[in-house]
Protein backbone atom coordinates (compact mmCIF):
# COMPACT_ATOMS: atom_id res chain seq x y z
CA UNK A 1 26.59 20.89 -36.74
CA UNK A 2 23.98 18.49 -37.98
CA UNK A 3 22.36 16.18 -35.27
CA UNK A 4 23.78 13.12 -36.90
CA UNK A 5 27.21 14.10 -36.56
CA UNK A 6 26.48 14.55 -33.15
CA UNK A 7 25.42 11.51 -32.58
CA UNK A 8 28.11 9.65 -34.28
CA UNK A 9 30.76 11.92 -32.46
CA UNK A 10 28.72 10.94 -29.18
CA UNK A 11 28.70 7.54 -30.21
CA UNK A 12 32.87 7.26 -31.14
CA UNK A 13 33.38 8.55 -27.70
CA UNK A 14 31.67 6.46 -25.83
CA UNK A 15 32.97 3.49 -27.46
CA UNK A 16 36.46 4.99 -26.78
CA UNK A 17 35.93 5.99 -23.48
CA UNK A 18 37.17 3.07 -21.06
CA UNK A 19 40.71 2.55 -23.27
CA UNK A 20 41.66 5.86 -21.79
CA UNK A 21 40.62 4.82 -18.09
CA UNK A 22 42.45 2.47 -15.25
CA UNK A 23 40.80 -1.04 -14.35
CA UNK A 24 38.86 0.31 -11.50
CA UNK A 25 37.19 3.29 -13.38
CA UNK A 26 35.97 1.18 -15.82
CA UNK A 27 34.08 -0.81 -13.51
CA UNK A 28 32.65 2.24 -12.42
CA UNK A 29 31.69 2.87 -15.79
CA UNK A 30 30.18 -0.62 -15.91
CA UNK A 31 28.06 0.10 -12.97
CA UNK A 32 27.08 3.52 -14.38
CA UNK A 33 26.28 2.41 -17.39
CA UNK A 34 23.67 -0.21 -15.15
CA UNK A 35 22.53 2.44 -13.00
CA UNK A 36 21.60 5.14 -15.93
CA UNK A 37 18.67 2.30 -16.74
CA UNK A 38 18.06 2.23 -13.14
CA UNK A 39 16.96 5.80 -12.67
CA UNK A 40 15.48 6.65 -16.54
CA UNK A 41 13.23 3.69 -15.36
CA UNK A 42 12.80 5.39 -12.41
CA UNK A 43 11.37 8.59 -14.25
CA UNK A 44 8.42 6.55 -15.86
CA UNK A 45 6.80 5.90 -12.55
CA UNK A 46 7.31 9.51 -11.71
CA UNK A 47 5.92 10.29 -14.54
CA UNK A 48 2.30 9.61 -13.44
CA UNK A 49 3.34 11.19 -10.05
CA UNK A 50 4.31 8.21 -7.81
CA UNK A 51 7.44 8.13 -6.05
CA UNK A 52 8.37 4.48 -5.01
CA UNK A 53 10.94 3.39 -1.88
CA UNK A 54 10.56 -0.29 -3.32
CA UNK A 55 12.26 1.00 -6.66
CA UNK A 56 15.86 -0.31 -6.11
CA UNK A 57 14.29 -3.82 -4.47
CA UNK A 58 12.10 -4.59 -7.59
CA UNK A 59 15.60 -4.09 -9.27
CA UNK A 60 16.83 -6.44 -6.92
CA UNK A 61 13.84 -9.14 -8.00
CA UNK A 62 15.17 -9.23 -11.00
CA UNK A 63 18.81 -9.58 -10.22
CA UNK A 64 17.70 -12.38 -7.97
CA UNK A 65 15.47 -14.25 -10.66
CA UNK A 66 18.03 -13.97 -13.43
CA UNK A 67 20.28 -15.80 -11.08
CA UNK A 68 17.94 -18.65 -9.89
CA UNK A 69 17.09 -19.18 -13.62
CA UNK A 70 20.83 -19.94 -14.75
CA UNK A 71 21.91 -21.56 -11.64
CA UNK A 72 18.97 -23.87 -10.70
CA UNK A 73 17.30 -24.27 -14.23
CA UNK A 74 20.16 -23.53 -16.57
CA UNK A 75 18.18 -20.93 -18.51
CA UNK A 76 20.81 -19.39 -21.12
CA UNK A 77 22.04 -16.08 -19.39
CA UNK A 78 20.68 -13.71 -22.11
CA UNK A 79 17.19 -15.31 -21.94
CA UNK A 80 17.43 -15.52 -17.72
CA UNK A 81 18.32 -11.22 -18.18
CA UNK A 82 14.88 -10.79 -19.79
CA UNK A 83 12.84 -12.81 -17.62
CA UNK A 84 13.99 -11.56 -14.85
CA UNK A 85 13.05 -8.21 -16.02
CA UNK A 86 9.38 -9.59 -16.71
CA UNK A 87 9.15 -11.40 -13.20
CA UNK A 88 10.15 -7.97 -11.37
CA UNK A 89 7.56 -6.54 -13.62
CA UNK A 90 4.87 -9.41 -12.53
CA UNK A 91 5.53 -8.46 -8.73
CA UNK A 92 5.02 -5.19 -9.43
CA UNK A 93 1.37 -5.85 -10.65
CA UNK A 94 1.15 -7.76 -7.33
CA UNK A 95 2.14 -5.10 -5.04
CA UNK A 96 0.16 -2.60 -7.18
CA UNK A 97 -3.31 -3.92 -6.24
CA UNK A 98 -2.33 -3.07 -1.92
CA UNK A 99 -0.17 0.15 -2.91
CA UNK A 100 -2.50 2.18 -5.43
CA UNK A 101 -4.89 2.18 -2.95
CA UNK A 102 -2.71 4.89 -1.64
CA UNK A 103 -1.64 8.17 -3.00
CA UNK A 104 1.12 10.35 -2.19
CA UNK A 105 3.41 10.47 1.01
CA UNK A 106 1.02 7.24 1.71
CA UNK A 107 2.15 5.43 -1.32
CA UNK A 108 5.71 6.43 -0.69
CA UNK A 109 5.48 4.69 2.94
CA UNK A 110 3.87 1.95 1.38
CA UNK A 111 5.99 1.00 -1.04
CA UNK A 112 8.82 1.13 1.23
CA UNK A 113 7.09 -1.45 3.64
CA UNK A 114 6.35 -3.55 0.33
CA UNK A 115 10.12 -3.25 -0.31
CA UNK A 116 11.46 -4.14 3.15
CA UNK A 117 9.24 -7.09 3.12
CA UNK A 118 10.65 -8.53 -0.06
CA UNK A 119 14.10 -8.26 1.63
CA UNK A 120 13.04 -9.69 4.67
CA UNK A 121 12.10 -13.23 2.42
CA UNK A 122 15.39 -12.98 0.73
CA UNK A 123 16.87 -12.59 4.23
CA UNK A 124 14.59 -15.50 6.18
CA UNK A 125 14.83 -18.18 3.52
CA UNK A 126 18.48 -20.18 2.67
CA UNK A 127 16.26 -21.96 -0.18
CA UNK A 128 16.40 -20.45 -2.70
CA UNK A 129 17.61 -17.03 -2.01
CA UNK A 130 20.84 -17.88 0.27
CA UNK A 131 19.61 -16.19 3.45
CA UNK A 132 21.48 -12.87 4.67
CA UNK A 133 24.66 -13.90 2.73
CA UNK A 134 22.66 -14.36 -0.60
CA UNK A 135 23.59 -15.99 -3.87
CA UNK A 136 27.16 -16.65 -4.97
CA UNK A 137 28.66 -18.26 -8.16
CA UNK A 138 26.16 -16.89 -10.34
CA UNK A 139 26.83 -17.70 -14.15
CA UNK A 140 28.38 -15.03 -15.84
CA UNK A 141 27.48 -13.46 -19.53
CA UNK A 142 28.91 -16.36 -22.04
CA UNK A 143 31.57 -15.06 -24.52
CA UNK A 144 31.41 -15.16 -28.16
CA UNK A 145 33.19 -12.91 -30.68
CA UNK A 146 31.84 -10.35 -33.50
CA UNK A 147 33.58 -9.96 -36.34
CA UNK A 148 37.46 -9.24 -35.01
CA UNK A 149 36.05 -8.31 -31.74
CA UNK A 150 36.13 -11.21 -28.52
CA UNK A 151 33.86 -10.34 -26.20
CA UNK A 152 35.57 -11.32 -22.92
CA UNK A 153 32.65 -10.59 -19.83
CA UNK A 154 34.99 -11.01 -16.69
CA UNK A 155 36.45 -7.97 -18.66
CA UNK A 156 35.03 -4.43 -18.03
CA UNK A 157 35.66 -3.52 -21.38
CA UNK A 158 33.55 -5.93 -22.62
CA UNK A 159 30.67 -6.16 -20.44
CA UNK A 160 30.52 -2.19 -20.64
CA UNK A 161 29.91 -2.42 -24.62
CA UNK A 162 27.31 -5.23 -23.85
CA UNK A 163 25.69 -3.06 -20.84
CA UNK A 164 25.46 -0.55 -23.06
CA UNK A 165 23.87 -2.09 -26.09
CA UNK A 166 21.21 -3.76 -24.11
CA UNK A 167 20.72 -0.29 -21.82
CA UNK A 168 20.63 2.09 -24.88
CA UNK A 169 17.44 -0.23 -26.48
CA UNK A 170 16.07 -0.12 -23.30
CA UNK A 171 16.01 3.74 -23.06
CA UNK A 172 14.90 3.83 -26.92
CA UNK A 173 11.86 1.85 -26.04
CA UNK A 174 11.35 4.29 -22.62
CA UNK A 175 11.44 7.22 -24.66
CA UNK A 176 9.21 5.97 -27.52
CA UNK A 177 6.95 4.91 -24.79
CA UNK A 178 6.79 8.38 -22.90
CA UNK A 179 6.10 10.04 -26.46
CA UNK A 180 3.56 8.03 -26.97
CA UNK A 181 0.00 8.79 -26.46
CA UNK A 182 0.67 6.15 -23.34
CA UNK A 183 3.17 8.41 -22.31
CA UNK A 184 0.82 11.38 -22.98
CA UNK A 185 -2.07 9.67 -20.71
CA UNK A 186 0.97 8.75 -18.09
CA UNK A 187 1.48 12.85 -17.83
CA UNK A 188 -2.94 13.71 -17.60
CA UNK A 189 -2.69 11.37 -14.51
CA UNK A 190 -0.28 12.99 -12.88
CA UNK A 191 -1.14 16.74 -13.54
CA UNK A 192 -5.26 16.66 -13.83
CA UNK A 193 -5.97 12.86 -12.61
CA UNK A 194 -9.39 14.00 -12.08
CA UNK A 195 -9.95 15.24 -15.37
CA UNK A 196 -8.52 12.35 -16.98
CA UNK A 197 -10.95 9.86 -14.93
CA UNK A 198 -14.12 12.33 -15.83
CA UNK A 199 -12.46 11.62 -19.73
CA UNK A 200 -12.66 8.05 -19.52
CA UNK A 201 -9.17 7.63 -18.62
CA UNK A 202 -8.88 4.30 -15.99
CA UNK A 203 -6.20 6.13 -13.67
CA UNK A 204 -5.50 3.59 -11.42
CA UNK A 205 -4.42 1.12 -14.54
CA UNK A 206 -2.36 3.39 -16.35
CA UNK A 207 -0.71 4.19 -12.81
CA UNK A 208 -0.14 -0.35 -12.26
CA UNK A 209 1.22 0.15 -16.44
CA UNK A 210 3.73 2.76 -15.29
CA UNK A 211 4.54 0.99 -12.38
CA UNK A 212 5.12 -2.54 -14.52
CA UNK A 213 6.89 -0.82 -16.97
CA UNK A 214 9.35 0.67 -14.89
CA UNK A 215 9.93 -2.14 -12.81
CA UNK A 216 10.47 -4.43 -15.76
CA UNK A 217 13.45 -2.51 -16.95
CA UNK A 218 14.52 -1.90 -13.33
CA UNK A 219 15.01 -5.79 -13.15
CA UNK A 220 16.63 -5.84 -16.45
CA UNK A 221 19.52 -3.12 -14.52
CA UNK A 222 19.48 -5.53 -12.11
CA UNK A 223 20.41 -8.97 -14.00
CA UNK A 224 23.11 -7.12 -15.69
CA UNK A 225 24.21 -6.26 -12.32
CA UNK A 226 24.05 -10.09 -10.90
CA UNK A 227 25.58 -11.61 -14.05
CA UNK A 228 28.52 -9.11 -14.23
CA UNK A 229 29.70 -8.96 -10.34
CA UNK A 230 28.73 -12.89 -9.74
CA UNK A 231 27.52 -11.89 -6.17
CA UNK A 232 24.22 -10.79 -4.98
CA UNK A 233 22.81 -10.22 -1.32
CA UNK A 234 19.73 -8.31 0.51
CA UNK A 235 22.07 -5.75 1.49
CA UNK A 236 22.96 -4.93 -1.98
CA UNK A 237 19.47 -3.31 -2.57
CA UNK A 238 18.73 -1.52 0.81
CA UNK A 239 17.81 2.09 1.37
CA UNK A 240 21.41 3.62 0.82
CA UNK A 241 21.00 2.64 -2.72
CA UNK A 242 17.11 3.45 -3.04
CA UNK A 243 18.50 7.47 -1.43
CA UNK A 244 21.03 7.45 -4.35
CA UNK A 245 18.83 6.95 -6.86
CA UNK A 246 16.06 9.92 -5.38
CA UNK A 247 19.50 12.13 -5.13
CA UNK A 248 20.13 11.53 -9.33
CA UNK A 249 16.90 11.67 -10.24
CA UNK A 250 15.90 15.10 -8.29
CA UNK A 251 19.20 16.51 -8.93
CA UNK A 252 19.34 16.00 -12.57
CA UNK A 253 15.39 17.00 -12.87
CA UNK A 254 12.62 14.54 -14.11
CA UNK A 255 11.11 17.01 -16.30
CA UNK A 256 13.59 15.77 -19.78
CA UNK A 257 14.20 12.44 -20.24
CA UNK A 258 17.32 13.62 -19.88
CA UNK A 259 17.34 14.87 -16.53
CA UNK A 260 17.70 11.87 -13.91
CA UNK A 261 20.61 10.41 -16.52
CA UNK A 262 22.34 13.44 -16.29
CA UNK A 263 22.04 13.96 -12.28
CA UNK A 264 23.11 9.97 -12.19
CA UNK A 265 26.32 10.65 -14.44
CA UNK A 266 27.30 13.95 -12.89
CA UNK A 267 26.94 12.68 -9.02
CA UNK A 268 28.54 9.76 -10.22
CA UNK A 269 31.81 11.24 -11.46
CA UNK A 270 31.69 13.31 -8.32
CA UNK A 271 31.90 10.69 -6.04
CA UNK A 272 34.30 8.22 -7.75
CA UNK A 273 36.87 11.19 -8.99
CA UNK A 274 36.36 13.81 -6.42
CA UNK A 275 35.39 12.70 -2.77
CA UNK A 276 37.47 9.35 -3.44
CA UNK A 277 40.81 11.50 -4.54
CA UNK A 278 39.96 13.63 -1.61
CA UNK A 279 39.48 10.67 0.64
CA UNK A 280 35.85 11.51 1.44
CA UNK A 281 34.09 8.66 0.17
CA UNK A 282 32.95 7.66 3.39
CA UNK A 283 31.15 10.69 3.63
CA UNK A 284 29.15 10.30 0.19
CA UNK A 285 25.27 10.01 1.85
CA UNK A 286 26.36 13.40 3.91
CA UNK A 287 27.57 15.68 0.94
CA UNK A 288 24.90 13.73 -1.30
CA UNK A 289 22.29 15.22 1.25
CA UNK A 290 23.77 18.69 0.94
CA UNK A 291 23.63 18.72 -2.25
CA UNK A 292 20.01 17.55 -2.75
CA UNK A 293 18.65 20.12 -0.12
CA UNK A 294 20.96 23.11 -2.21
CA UNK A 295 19.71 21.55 -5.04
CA UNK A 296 16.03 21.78 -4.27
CA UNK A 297 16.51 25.72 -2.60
CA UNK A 298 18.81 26.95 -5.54
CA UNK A 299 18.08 24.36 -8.12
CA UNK A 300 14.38 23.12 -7.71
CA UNK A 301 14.47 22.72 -11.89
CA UNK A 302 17.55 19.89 -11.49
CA UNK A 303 20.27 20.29 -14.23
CA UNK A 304 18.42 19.81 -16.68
CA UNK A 305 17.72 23.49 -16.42
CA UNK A 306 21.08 24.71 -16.69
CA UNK A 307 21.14 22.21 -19.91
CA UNK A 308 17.80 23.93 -21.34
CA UNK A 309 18.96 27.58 -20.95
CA UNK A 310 22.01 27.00 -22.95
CA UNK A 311 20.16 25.54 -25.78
CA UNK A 312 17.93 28.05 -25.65
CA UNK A 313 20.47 30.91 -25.92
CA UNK A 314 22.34 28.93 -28.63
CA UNK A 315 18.92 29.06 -30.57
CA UNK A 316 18.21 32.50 -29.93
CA UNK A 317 21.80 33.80 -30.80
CA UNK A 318 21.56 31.31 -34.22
CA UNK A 319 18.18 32.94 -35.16
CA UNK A 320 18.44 35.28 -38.33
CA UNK A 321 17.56 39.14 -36.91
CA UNK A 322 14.30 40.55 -37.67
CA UNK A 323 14.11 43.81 -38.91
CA UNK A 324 11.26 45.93 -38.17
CA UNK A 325 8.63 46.79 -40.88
CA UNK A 326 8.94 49.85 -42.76
């Protein structure tokens, strides 16, 4: 089947899918749909061999900026969404002049301190930030109509097909980014950093880039989040989440763009369809543990393995037979 069919097919189903779903499960789509940005932004960082703790809390800058914008300057909500993604990327930059002076398990510990920190100001001050219980009332996505279509936000449906839009151009412009030669340099740090410095390569900037980058459309996930659930607090971006989001990403792999999206989706539907049904959803961050340790013994490629041999079979079984020279 040619790859344009494909994509259309892929395309007409996701469009379809939350008609055939209950209320609830299409907020869960909602918040998948949020959290597939969250982790392919994740994968650029990783990309040059970092692995942040502060990933999911630079995610939360941006949730928390896009709300201060609407409710104390009455920036439009569209315009707040983008900003907020460019202020998360902003304190990124900040925290990257203390963290890449670290490598490592060093930067890991680091950046989790960085994060913690950032939640302890939300926490301390009322002004702006609410204090422990955070910020309520925050202005939802306005509606407007297309064509026949009302776009309704307080919805699911709707804010789902506006999630999406904005999160598919977002993971456009990651994946034109990691094929570019950016993307290239982003792979020399991580693999031969040393190399790439004796080359002329400036490691520690292209590291801060991939850091900015990644936290820029982190706080983008995170300002759809606050304008679609109305509601944010410190607690919504602790270390639970920041687990989750290692889980997809190692799961899935990080070697395909792919990868992380996949682990996210998969884990995802596991949890909200199978532990809930079974009544085990309080046990999620015990089975997710389980899974990541069988994962890394049995697995240590992610799912994005499994994906890759089957394409690879397809292709050999598809390739014309080659007879042997007389």
């Amino acid at each position: 089947m040619p790859k344009f069919l494909i994509w259309i097919a892929a395309l007409a189903a996701l469009i379809a899918l939350p008609h055939g779903l209950s209320f609830s499960q299409q907020e869960i789509l909602v918040f998948l749909t949020i959290n597939v940005l969250l982790v392919a932004s994740y994968r650029l960082l990783t990309l040059t061999g970092e692995w942040s703790l502060a990933h999911v809390v630079i995610m939360g800058v941006g949730a928390y900026s896009s709300a201060l914008l609407t409710k104390k300057l009455g920036v439009y909500v569209p315009v707040s969404m983008l900003l907020g993604g460019v202020i998360a990327a902003l304190i990124a930059v900040i925290l990257s002049f203390p963290l890449f002076r670290m490598k490592g398990f060093y930067f890991l510990i680091g950046s989790f301190a960085a994060g913690e920190i950032i939640r302890l100001l939300w926490k301390r001050f009322r002004d702006p930030f609410g204090g422990a219980k955070g910020i309520k009332g925050i202005d939802p996505m306005p509606d407007f109509s297309v064509g026949f279509y009302q776009f309704d936000f307080f919805e699911p449906t709707s804010y789902y097909y506006f999630a999406g839009a904005i999160v598919a151009i977002c993971l456009w412009i990651l994946w034109r980014i990691e094929k570019s030669p950016v993307g290239l340099t982003f792979h020399a740090v991580h693999w031969q950093d040393k190399l790439a410095q004796a080359s002329g390569v400036n490691v520690r900037a292209y590291r801060t880039l991939a850091f900015a980058i990644a936290s820029g459309f982190a706080g983008i996930s995170g300002a759809l989040l606050a304008h679609y659930i109305g509601t944010i607090n410190p607690g919504a971006f602790d270390i639970d989440l920041m687990v989750y989001v290692l889980t997809w990403a190692i799961v899935g792999g990080t070697a395909t763009f792919y990868g992380p999206i996949l682990g996210c989706v998969v884990l995802t539907v596991l949890n909200e369809i199978v532990l809930r049904e079974l009544g085990l959803e309080q046990m999620r961050p015990l089975i997710y543990g389980a899974i990541m340790i069988l994962s890394i013994l049995f697995l240590p490629n992610g799912l994005e393995s499994i994906v890759q041999k089957f394409t690879q079979r397809r292709a050999a079984d598809g390739a014309p037979e080659r007879r042997p020279a007389e």
